[in-house]
N, C-alpha and C. Protein backbone atom coordinates (compact mmCIF):
# COMPACT_ATOMS: atom_id res chain seq x y z
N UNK A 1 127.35 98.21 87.49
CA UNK A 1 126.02 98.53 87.00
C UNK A 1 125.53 97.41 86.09
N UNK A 2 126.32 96.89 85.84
CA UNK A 2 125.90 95.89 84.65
C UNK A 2 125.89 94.90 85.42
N UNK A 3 126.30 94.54 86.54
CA UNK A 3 125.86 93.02 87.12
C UNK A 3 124.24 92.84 87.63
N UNK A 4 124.29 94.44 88.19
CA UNK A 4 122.47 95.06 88.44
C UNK A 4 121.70 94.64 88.00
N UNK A 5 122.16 95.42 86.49
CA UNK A 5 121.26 94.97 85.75
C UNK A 5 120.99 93.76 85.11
N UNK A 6 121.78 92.93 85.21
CA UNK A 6 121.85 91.32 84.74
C UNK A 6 120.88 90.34 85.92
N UNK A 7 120.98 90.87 87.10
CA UNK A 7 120.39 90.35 88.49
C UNK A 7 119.19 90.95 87.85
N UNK A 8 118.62 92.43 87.73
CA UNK A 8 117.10 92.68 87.45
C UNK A 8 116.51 91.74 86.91
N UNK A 9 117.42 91.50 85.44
CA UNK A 9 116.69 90.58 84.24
C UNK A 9 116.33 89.36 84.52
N UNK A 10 117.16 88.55 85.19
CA UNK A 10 116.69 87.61 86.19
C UNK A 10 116.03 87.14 86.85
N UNK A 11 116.02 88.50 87.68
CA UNK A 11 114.49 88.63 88.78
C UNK A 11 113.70 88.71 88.32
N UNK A 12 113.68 89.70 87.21
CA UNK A 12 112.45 90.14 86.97
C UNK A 12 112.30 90.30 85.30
N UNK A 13 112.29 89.43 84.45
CA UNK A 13 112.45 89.32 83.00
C UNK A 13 111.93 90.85 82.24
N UNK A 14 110.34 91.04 82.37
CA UNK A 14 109.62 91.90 82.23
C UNK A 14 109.96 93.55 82.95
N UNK A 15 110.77 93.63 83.76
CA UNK A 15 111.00 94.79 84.19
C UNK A 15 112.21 95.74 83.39
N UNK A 16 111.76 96.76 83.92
CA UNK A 16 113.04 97.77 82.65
C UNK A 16 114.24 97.65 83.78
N UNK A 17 115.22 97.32 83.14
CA UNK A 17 116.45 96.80 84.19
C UNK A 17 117.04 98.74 84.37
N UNK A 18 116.75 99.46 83.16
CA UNK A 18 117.49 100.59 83.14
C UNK A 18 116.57 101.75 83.74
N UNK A 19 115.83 101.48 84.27
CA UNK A 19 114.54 102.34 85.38
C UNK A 19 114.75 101.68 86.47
N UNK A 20 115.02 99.99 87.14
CA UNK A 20 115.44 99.79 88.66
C UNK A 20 116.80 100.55 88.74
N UNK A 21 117.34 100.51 87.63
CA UNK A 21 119.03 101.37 88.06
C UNK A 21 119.18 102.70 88.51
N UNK A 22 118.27 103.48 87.62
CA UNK A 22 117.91 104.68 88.15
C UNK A 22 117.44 104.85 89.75
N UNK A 23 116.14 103.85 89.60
CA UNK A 23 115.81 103.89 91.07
C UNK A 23 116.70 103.85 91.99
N UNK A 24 117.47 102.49 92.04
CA UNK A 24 118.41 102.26 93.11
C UNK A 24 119.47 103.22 93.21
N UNK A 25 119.92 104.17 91.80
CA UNK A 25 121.16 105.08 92.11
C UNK A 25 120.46 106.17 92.65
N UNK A 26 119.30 106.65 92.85
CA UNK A 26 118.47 107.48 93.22
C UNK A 26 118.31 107.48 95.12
N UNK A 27 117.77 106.04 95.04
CA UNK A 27 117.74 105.76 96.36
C UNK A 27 119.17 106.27 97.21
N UNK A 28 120.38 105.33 96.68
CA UNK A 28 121.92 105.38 97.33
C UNK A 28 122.67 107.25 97.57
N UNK A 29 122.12 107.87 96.46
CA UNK A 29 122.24 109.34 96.50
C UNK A 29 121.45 109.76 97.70
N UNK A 30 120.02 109.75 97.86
CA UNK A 30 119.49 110.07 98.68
C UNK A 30 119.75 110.18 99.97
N UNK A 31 119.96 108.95 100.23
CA UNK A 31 120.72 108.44 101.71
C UNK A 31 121.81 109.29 101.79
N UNK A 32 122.84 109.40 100.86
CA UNK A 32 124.05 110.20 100.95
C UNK A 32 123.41 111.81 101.47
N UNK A 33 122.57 111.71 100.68
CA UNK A 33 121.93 113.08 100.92
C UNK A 33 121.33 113.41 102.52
N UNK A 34 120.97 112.87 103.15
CA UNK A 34 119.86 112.28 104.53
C UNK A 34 120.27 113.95 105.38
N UNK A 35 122.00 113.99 105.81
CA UNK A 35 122.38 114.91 106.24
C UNK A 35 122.12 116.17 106.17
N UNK A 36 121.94 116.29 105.18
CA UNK A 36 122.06 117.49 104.59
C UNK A 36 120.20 117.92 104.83
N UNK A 37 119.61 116.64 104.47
CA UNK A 37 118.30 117.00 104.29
C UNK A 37 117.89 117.66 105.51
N UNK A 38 117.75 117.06 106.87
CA UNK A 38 118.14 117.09 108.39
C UNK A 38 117.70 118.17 108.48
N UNK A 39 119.05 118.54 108.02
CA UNK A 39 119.54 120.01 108.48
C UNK A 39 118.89 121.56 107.69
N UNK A 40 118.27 120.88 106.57
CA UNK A 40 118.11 122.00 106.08
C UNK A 40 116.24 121.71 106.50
N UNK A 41 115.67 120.82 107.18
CA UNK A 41 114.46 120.53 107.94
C UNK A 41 114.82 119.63 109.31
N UNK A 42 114.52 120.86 110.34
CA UNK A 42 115.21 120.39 111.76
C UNK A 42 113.95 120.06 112.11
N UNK A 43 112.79 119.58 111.47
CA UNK A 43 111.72 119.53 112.26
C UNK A 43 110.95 118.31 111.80
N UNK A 44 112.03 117.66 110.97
CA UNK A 44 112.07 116.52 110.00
C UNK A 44 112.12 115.35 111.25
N UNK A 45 111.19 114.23 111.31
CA UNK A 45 111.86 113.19 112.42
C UNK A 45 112.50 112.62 111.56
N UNK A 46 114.02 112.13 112.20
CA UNK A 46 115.21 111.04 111.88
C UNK A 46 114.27 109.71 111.71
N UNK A 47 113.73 109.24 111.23
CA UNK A 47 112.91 107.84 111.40
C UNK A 47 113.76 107.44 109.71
N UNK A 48 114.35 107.89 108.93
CA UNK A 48 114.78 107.51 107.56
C UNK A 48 116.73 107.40 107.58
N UNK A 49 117.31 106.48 108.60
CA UNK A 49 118.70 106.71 109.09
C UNK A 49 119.52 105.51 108.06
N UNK A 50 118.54 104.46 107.78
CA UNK A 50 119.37 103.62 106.50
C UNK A 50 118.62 103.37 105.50
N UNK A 51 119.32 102.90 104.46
CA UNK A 51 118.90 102.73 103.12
C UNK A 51 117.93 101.80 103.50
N UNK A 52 117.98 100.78 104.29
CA UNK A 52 116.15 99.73 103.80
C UNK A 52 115.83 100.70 104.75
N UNK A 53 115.64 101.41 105.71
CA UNK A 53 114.56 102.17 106.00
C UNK A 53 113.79 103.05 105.06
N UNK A 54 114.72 103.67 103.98
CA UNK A 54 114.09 104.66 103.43
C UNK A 54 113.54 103.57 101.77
N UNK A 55 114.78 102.46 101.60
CA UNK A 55 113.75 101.70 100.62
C UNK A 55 112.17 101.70 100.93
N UNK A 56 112.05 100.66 102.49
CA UNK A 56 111.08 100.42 103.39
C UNK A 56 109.75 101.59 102.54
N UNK A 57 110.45 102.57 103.15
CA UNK A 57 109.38 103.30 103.03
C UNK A 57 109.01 104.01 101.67
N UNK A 58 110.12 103.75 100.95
CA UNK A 58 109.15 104.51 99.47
C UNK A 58 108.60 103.10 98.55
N UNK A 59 109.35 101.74 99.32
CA UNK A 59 108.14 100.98 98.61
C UNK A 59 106.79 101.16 99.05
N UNK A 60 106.39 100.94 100.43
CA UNK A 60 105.47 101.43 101.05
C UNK A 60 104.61 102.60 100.36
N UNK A 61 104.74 103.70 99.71
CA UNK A 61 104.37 104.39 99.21
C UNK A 61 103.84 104.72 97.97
N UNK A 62 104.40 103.63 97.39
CA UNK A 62 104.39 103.30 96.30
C UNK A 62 103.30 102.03 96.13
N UNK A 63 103.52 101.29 97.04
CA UNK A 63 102.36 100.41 96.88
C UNK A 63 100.74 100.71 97.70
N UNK A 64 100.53 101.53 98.38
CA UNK A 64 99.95 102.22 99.40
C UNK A 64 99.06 103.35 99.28
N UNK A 65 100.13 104.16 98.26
CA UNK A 65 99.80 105.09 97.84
C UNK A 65 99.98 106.20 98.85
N UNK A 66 100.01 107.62 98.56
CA UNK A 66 100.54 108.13 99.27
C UNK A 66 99.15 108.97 100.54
């Protein structure tokens, strides 16, 4: 976690290194989660099967708006 966040600060001086961490442990859960989600919405399309897909798409959303 701390190399993360050393890469954020880097990238991105001005950004809260301890809000991308959240994000990204958020994101990596999610995905873990995908299965489960599926299943508990069978009517869900599979279009969200890897992590840059589902990055993909909540940057997308985020910049886009929803």
């Amino acid at each position: 976690m701390c190399q993360f966040k050393a890469l954020i600060s880097e990238l991105a001086p001005n950004a809260d290194s301890d809000e991308a961490l959240a994000a990204m442990l958020a994101l990596v859960f999610g995905f873990a989660n995908m299965k489960g989600i599926y299943t508990l919405f069978p009517g869900l399309s599979k279009t969200l099967e890897t992590p840059e897909e589902i990055a993909e798409y909540a940057t997308r959303l985020l910049l886009q708006g929803l």
